[in-house]
PDB file of N, CA and C in Angstrom:
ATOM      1  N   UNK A   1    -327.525 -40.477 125.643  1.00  0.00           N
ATOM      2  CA  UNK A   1    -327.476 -39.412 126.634  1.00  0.00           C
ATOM      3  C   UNK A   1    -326.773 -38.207 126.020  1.00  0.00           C
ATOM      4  N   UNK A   2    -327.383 -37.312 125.869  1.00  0.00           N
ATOM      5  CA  UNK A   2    -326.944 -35.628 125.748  1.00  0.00           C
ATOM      6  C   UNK A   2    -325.744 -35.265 126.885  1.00  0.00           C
ATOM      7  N   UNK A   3    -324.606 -34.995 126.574  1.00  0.00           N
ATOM      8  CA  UNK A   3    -323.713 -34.408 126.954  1.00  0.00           C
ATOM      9  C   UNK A   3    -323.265 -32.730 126.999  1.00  0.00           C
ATOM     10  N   UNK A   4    -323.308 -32.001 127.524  1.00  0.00           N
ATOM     11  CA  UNK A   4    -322.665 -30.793 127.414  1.00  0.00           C
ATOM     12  C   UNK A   4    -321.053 -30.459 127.857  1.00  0.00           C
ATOM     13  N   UNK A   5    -320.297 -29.537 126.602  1.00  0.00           N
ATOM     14  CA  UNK A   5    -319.136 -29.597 126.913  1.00  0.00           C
ATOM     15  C   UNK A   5    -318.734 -27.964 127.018  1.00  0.00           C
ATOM     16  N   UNK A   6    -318.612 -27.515 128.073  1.00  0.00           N
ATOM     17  CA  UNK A   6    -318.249 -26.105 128.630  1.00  0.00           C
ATOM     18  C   UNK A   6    -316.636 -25.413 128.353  1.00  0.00           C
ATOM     19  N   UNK A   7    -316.699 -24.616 128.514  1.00  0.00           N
ATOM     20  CA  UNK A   7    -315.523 -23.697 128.708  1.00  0.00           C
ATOM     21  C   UNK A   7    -314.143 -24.082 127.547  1.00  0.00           C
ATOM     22  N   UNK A   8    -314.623 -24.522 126.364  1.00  0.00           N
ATOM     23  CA  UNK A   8    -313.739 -24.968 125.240  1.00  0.00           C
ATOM     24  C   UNK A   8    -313.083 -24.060 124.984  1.00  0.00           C
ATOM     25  N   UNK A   9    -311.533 -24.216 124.573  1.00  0.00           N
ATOM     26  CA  UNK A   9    -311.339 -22.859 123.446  1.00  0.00           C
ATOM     27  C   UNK A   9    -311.640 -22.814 122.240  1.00  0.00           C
ATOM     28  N   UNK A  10    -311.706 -21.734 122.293  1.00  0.00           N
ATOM     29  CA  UNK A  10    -312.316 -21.121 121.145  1.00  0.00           C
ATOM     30  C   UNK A  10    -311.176 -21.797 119.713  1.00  0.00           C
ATOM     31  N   UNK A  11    -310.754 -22.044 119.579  1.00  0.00           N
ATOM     32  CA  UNK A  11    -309.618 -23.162 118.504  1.00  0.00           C
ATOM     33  C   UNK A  11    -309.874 -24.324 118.652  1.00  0.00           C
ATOM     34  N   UNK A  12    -310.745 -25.202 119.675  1.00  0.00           N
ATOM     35  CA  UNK A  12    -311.321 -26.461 119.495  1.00  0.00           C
ATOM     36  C   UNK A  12    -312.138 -26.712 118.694  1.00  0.00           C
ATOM     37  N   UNK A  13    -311.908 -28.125 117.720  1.00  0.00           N
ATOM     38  CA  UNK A  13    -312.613 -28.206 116.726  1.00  0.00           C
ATOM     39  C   UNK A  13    -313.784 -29.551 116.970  1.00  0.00           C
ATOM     40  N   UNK A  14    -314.638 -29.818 116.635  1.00  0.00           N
ATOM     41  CA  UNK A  14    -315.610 -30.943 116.860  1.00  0.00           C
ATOM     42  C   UNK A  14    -314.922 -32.358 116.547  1.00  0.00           C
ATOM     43  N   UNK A  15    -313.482 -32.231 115.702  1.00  0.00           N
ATOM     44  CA  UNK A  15    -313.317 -33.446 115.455  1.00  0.00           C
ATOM     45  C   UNK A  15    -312.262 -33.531 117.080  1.00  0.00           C
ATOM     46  N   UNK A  16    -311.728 -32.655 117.348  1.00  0.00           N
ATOM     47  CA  UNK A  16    -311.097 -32.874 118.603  1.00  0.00           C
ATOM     48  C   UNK A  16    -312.233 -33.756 120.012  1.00  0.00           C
ATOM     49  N   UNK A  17    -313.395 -32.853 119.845  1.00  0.00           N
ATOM     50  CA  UNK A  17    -313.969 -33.214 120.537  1.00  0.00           C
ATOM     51  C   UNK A  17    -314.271 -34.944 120.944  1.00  0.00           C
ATOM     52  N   UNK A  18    -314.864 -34.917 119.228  1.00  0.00           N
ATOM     53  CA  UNK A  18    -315.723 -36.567 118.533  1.00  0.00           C
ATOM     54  C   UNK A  18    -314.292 -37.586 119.238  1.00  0.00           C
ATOM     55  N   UNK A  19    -313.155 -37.146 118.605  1.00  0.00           N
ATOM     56  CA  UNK A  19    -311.919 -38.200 119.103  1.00  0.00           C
ATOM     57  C   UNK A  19    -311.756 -38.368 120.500  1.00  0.00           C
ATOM     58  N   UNK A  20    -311.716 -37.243 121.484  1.00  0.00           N
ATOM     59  CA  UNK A  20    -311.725 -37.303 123.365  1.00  0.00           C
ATOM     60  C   UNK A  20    -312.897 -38.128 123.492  1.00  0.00           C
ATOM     61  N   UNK A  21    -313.697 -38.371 122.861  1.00  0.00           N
ATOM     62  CA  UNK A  21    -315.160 -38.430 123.679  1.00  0.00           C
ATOM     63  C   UNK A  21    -315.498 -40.271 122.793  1.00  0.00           C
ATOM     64  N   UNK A  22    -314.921 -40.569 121.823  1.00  0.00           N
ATOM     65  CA  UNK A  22    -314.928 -42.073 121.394  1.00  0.00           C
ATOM     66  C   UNK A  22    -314.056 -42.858 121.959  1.00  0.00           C
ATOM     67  N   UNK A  23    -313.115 -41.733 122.604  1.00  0.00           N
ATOM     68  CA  UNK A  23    -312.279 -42.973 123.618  1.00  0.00           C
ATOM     69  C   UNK A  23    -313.205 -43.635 124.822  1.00  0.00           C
ATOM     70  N   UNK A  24    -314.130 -43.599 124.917  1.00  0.00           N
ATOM     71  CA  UNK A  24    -314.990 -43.621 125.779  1.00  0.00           C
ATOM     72  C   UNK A  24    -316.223 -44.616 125.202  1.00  0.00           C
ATOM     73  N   UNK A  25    -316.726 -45.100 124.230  1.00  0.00           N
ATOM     74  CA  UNK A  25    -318.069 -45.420 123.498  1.00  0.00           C
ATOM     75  C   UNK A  25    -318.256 -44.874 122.406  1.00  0.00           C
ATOM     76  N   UNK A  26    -318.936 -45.131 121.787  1.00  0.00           N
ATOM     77  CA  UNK A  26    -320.281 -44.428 120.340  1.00  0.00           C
ATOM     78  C   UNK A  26    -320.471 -43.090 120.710  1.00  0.00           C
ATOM     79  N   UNK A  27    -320.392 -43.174 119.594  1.00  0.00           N
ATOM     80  CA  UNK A  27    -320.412 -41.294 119.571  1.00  0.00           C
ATOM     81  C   UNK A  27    -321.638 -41.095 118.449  1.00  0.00           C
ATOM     82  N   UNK A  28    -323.215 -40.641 118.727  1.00  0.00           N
ATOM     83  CA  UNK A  28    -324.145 -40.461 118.000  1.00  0.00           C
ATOM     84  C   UNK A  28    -324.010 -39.076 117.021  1.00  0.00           C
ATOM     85  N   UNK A  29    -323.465 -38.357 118.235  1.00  0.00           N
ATOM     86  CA  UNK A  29    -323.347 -36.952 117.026  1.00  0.00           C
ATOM     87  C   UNK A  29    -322.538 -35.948 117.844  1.00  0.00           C
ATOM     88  N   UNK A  30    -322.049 -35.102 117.228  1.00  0.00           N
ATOM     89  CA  UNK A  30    -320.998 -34.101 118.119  1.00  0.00           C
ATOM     90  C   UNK A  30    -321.200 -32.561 117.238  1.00  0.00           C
ATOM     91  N   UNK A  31    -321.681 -31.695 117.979  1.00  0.00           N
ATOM     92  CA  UNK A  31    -321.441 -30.303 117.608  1.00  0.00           C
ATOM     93  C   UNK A  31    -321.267 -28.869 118.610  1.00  0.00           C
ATOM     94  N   UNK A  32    -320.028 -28.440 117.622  1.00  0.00           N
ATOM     95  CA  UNK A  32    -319.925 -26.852 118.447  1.00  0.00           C
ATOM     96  C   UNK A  32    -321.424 -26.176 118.618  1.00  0.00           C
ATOM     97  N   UNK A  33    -321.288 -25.216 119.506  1.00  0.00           N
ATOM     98  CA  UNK A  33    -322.210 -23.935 119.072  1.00  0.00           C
ATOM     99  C   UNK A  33    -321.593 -22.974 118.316  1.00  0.00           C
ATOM    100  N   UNK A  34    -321.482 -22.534 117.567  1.00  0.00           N
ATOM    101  CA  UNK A  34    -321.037 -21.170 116.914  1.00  0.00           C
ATOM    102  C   UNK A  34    -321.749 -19.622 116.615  1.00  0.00           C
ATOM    103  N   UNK A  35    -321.051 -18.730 116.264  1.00  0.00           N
ATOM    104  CA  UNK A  35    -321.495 -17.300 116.649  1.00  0.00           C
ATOM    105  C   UNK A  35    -321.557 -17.407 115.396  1.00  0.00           C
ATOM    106  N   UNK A  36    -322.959 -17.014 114.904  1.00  0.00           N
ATOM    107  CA  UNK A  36    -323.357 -16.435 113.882  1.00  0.00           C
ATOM    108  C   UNK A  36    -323.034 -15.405 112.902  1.00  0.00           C
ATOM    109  N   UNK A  37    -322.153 -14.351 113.798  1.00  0.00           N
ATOM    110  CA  UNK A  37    -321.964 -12.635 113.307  1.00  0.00           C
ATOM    111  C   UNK A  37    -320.255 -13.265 112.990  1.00  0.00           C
ATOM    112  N   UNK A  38    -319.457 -13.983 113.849  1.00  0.00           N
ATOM    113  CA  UNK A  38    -318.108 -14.301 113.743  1.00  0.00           C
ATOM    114  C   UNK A  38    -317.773 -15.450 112.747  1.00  0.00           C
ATOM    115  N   UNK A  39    -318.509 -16.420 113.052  1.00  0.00           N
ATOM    116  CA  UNK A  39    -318.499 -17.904 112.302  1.00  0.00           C
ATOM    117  C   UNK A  39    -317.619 -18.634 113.253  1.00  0.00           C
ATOM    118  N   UNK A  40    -317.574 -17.922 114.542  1.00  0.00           N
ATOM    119  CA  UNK A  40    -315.944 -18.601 115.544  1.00  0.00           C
ATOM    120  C   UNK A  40    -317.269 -19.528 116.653  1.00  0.00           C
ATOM    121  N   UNK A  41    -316.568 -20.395 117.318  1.00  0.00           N
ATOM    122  CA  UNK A  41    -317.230 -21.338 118.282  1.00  0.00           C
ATOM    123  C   UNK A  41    -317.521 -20.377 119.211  1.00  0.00           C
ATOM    124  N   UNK A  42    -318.493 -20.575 120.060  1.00  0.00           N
ATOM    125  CA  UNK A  42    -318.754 -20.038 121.355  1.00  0.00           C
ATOM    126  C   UNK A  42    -318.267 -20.239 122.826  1.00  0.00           C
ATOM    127  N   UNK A  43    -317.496 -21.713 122.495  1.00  0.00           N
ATOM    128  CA  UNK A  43    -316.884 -22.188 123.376  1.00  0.00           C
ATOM    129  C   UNK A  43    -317.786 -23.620 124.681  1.00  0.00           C
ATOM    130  N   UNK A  44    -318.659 -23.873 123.507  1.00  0.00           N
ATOM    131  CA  UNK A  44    -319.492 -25.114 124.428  1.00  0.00           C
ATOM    132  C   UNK A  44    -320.261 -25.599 123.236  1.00  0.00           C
ATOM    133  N   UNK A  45    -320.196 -27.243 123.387  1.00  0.00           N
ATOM    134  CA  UNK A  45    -321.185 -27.943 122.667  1.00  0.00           C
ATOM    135  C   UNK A  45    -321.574 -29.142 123.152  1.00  0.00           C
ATOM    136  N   UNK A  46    -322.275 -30.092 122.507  1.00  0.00           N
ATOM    137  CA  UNK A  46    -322.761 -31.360 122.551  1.00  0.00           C
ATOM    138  C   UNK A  46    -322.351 -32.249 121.831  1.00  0.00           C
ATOM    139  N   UNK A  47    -322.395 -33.270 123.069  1.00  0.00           N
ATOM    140  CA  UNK A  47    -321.874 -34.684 122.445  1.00  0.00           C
ATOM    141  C   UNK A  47    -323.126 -35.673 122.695  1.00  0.00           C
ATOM    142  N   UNK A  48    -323.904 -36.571 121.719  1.00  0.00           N
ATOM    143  CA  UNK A  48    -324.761 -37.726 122.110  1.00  0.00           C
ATOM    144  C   UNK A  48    -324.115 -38.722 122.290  1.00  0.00           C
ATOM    145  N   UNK A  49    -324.454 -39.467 123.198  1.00  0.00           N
ATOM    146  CA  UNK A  49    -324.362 -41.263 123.406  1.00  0.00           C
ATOM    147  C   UNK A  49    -325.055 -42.247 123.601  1.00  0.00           C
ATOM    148  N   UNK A  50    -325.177 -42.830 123.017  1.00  0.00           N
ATOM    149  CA  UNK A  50    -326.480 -43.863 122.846  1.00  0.00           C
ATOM    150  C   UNK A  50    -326.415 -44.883 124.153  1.00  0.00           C
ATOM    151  N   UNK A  51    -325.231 -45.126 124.198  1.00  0.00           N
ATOM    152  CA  UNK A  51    -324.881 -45.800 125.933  1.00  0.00           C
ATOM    153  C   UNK A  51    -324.958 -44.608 127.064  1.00  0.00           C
ATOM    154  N   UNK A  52    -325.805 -44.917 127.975  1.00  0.00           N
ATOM    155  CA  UNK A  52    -325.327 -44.043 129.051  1.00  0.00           C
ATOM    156  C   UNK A  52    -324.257 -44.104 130.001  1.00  0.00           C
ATOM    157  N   UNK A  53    -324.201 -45.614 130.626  1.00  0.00           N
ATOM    158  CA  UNK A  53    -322.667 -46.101 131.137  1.00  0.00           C
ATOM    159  C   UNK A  53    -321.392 -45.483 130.126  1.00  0.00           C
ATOM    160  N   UNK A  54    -321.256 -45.449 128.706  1.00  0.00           N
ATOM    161  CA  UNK A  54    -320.298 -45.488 128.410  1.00  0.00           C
ATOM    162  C   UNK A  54    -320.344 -43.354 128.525  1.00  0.00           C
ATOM    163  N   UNK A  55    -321.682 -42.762 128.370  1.00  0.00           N
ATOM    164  CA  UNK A  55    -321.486 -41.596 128.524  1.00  0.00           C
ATOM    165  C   UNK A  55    -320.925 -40.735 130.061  1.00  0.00           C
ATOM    166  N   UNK A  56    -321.636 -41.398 131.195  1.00  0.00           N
ATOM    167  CA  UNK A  56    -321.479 -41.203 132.293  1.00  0.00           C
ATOM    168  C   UNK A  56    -319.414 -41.582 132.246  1.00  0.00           C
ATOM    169  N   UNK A  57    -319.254 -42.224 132.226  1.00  0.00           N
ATOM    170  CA  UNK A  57    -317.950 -42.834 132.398  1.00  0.00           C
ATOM    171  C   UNK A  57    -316.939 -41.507 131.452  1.00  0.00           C
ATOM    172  N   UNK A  58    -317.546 -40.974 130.393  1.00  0.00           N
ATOM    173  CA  UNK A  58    -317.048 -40.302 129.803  1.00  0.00           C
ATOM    174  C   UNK A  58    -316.814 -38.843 130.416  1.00  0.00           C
ATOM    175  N   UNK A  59    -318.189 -38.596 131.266  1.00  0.00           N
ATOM    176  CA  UNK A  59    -318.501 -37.167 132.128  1.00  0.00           C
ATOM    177  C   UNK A  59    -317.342 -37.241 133.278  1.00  0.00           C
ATOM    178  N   UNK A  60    -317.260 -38.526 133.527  1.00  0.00           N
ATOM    179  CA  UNK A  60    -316.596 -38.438 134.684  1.00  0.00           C
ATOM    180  C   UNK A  60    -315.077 -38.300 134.603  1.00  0.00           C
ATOM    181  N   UNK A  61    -314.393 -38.664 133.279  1.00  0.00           N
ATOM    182  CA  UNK A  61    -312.749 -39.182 133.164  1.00  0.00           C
ATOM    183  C   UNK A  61    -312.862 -37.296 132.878  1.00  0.00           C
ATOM    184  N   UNK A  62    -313.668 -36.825 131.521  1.00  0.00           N
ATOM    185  CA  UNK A  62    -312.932 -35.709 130.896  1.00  0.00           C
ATOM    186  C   UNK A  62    -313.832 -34.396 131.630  1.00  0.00           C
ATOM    187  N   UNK A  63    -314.797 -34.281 132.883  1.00  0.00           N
ATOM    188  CA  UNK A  63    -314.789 -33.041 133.577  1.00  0.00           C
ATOM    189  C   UNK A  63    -313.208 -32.278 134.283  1.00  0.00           C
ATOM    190  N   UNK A  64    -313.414 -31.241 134.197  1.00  0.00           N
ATOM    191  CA  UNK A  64    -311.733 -30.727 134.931  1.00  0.00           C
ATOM    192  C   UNK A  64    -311.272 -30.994 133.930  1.00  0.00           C
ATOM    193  N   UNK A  65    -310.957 -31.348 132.974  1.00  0.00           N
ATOM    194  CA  UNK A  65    -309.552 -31.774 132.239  1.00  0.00           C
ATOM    195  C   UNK A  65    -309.315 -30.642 130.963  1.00  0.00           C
ATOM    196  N   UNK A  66    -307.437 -30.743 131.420  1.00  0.00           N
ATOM    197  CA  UNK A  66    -307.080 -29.813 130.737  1.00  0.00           C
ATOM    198  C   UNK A  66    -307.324 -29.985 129.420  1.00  0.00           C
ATOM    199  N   UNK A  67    -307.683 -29.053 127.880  1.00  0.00           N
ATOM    200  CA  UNK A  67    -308.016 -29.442 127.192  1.00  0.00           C
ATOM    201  C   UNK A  67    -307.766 -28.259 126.104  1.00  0.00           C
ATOM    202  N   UNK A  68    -306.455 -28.330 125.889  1.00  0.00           N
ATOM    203  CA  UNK A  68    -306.076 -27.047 124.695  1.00  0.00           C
ATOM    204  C   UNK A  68    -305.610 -25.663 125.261  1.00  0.00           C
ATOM    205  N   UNK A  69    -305.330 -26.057 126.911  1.00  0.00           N
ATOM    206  CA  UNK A  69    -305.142 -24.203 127.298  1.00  0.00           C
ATOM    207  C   UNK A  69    -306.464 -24.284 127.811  1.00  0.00           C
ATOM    208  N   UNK A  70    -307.593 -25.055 128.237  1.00  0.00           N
ATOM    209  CA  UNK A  70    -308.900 -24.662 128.905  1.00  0.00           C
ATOM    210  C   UNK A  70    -309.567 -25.674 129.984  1.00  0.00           C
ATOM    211  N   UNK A  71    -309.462 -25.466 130.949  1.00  0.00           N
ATOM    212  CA  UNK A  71    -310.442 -26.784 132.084  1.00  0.00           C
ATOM    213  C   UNK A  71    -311.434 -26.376 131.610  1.00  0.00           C
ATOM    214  N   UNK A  72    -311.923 -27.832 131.269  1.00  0.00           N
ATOM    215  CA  UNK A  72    -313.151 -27.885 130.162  1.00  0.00           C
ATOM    216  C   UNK A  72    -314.255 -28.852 131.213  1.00  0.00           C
ATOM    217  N   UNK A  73    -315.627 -28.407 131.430  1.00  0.00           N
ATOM    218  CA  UNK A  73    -316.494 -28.822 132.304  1.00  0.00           C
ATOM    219  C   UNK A  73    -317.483 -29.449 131.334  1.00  0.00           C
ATOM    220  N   UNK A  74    -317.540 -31.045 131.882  1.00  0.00           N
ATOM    221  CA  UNK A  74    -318.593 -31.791 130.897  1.00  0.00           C
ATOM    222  C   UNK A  74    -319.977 -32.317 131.987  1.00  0.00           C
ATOM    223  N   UNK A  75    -321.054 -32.395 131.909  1.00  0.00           N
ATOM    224  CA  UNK A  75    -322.232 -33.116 132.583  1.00  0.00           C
ATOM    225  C   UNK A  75    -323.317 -33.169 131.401  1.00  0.00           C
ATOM    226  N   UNK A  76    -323.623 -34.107 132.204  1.00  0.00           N
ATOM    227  CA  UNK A  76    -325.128 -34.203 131.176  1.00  0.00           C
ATOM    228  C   UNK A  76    -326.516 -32.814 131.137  1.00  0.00           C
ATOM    229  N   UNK A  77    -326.547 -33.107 130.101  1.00  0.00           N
ATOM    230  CA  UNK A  77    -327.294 -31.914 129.634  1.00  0.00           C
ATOM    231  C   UNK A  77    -328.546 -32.017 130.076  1.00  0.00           C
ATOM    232  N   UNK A  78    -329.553 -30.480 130.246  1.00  0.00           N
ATOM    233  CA  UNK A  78    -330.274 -30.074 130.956  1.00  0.00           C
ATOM    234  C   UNK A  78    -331.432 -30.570 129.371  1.00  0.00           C
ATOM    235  N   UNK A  79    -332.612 -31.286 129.802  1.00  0.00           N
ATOM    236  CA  UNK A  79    -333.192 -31.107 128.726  1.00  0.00           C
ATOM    237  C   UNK A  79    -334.372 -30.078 128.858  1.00  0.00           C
ATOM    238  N   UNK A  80    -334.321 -29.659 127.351  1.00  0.00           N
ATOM    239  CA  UNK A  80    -335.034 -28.155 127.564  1.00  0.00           C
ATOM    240  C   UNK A  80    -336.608 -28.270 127.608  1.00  0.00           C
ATOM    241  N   UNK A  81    -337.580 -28.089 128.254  1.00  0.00           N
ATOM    242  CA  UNK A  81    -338.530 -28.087 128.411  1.00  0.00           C
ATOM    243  C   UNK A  81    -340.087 -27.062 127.550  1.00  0.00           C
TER     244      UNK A  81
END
């Protein structure tokens, strides 16, 4: 299951992420988005999980949660059509 992770700061790094998000299950893959012109994060990325229980369970502990100076909003991702 595709995860989306919102409102990051901008100083969050993917391994921060990969570590919040294995407390939880398998972690298939984890990446920022980043700004091209800056090389700085955009402030939202993706997390995969090959379990969905263990992803759902994950959406649910770390939505709202404080996370570096940022309430950081996680749900499953919209797939793009």
């Amino acid at each position: 299951m595709k995860v989306l992770i919102r409102n990051l700061s901008r100083s969050t790094t993917e391994a921060t992420i990969l570590e919040l998000f294995q407390a939880y299950g398998a972690v298939q893959s984890c990446s920022l988005v980043m700004d091209q012109k800056t090389g700085g994060s955009k402030g939202f990325g993706f997390v995969e999980m090959p379990n969905p229980g263990e992803a759902k369970a994950a959406i649910k502990r770390l939505n709202a949660m404080d996370l570096e100076g940022s309430v950081i909003r996680v749900k499953k991702a919209e797939n793009k059509e």
